[in-house]
C-alpha atoms as a PDB file:
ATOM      1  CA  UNK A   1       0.000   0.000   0.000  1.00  0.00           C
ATOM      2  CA  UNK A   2       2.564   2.557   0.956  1.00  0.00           C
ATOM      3  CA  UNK A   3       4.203   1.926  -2.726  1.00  0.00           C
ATOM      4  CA  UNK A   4       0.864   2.998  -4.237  1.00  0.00           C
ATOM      5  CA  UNK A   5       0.876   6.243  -2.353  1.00  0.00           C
ATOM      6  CA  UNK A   6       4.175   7.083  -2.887  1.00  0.00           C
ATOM      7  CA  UNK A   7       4.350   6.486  -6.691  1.00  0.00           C
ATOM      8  CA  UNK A   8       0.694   8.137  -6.666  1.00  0.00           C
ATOM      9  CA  UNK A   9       2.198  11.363  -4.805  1.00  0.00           C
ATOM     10  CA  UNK A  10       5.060  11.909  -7.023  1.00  0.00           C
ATOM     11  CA  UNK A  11       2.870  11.118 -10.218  1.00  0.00           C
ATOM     12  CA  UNK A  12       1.055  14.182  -8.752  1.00  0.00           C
ATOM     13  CA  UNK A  13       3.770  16.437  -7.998  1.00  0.00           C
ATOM     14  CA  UNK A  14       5.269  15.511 -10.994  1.00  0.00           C
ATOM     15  CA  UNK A  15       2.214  16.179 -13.209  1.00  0.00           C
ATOM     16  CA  UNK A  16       2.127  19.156 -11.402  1.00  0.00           C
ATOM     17  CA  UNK A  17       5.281  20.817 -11.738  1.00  0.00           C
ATOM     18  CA  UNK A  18       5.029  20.009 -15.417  1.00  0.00           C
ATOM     19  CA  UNK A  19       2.027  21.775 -15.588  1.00  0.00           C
ATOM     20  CA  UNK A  20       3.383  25.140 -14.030  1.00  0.00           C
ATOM     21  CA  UNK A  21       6.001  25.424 -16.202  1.00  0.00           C
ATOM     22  CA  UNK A  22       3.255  25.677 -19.081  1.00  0.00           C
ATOM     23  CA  UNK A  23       3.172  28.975 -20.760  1.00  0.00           C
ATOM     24  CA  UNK A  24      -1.097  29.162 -20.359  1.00  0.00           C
ATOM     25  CA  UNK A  25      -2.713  30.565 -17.101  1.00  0.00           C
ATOM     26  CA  UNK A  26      -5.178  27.931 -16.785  1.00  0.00           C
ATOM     27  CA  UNK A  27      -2.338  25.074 -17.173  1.00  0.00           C
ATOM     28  CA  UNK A  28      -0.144  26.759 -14.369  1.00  0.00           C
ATOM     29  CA  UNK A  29      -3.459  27.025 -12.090  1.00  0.00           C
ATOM     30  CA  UNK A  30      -4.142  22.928 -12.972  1.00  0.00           C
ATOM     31  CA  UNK A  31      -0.212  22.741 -11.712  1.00  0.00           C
ATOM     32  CA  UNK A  32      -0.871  24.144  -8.917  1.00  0.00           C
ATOM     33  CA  UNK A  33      -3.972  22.420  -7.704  1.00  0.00           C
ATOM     34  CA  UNK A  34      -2.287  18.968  -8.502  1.00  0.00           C
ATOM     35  CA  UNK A  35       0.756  19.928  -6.238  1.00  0.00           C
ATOM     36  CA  UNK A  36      -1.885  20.848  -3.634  1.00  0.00           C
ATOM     37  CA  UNK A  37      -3.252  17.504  -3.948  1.00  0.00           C
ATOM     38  CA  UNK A  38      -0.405  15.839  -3.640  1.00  0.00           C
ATOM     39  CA  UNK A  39       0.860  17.787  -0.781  1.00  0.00           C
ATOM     40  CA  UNK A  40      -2.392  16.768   1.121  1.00  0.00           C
ATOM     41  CA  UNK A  41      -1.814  13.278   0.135  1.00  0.00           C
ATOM     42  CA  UNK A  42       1.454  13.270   1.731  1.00  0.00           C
ATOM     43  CA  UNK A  43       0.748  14.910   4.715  1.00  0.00           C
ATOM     44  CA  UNK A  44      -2.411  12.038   4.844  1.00  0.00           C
ATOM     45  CA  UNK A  45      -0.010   9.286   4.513  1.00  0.00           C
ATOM     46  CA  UNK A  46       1.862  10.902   7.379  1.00  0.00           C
ATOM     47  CA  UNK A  47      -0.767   9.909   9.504  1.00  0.00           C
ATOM     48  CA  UNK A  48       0.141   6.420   9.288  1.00  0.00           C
ATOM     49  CA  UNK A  49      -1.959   4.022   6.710  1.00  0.00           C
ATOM     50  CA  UNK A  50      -4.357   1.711   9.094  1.00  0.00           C
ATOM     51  CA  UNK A  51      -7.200   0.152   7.914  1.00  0.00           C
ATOM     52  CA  UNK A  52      -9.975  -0.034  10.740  1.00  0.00           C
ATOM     53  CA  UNK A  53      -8.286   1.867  13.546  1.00  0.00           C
ATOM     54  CA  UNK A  54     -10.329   4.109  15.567  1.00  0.00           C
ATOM     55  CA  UNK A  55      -9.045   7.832  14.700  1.00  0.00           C
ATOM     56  CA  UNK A  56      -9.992   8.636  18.516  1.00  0.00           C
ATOM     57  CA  UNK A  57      -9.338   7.039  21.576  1.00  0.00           C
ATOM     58  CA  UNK A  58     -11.519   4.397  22.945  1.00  0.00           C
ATOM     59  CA  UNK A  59     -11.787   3.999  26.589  1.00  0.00           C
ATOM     60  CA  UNK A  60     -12.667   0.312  26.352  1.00  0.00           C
ATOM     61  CA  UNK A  61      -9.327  -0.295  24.140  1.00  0.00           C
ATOM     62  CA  UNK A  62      -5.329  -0.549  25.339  1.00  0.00           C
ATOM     63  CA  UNK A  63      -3.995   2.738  25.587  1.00  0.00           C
ATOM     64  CA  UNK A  64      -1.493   1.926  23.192  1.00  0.00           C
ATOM     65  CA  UNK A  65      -0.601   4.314  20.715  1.00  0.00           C
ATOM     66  CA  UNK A  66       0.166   2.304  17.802  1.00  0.00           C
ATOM     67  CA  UNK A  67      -3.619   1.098  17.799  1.00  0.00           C
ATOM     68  CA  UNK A  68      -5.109   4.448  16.593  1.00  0.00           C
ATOM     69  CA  UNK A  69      -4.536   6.379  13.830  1.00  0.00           C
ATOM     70  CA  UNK A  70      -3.442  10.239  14.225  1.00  0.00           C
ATOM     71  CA  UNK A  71      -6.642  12.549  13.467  1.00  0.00           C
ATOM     72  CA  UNK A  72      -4.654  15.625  13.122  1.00  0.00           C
ATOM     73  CA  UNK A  73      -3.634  14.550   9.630  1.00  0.00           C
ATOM     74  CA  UNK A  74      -7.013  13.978   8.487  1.00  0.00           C
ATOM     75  CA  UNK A  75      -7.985  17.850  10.235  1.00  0.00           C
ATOM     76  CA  UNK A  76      -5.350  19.380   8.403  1.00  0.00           C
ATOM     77  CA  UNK A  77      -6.343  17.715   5.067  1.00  0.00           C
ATOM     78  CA  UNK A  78      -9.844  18.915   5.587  1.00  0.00           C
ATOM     79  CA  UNK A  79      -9.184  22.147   5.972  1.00  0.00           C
ATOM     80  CA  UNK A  80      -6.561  22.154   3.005  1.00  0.00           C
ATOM     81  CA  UNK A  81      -8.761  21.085   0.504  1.00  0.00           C
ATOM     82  CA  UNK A  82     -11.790  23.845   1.687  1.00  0.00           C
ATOM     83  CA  UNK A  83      -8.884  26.005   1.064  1.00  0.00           C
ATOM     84  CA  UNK A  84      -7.472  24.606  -1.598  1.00  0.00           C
ATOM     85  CA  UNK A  85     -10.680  24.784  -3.460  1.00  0.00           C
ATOM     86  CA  UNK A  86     -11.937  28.385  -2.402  1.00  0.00           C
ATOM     87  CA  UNK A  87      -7.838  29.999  -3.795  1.00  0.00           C
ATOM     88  CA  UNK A  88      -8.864  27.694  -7.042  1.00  0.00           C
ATOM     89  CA  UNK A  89     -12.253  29.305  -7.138  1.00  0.00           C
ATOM     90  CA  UNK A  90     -10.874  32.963  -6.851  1.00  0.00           C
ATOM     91  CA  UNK A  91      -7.692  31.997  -9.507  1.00  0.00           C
ATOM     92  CA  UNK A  92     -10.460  30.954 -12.131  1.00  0.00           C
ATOM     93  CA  UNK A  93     -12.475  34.032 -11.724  1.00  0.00           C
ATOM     94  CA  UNK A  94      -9.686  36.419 -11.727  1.00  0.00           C
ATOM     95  CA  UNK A  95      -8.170  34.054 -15.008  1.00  0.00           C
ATOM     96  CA  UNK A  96     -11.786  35.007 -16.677  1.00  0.00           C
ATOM     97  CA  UNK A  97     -10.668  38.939 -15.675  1.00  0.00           C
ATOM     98  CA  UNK A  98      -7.913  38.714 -16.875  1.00  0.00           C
ATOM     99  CA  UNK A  99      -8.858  37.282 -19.737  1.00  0.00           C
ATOM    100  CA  UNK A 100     -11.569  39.127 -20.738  1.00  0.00           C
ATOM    101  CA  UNK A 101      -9.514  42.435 -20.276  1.00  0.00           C
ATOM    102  CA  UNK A 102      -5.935  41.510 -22.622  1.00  0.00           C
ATOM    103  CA  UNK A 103      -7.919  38.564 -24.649  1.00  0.00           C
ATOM    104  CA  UNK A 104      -4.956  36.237 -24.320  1.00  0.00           C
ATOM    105  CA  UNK A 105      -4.053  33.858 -21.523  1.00  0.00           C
ATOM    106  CA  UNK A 106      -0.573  33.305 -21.964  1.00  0.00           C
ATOM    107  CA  UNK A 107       1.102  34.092 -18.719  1.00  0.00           C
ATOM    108  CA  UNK A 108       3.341  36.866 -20.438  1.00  0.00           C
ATOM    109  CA  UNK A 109       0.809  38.320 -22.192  1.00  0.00           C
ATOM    110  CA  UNK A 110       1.501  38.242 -26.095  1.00  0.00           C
ATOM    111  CA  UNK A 111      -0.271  36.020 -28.918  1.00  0.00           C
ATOM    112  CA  UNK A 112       1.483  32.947 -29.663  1.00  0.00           C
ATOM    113  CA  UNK A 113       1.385  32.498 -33.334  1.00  0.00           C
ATOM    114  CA  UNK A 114      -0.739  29.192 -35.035  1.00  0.00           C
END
């Protein structure tokens, strides 16, 4: 399982810094949500990979640590990807600005000939 993840997150990051190096606006903001997903991904993983461990702890359980998987992760993923999506949101309507104002979306500005 942890090979999965791992080639998944650098597939991501990958993909992702491929994508910001793209002269378009709309491929650099792509880039940059894929790097945010695999950031989140990572940090996820960090929480250590259990399958059917209690995230909190049980009082009728050990009180052993390695039972129970970290919640904290899984908070700070949460609230990454409500981010995550709400700076998307605003870099797609100010891409539409932009656009709508130079009628090109190249990041530097000019025409790229056919």
């Amino acid at each position: 399982m942890e090979i999965v993840l791992s080639i998944a997150i650098g597939v991501l990051a990958g993909s992702g810094i491929w994508l910001l190096l793209r002269p378009r606006t709309f491929q650099v903001i792509m880039g940059l949500t894929l790097i945010s997903y695999a950031v989140n991904l990572f940090i996820f993983s960090m929480g250590r990979v259990t399958l059917g461990a209690p995230p909190v702890v049980q009082t009728d359980w050990a009180a052993t640590a390695s039972q129970y998987a970290d919640p904290l992760p899984q908070a700070l993923v949460l609230t990454a990807i409500v981010i995550g999506f709400a700076t998307t949101a605003l870099f797609l309507v100010v891409l539409l600005a932009s656009r709508g104002l130079s009628d090109t979306d190249h990041v530097d500005g000019r025409e790229r000939p056919q």
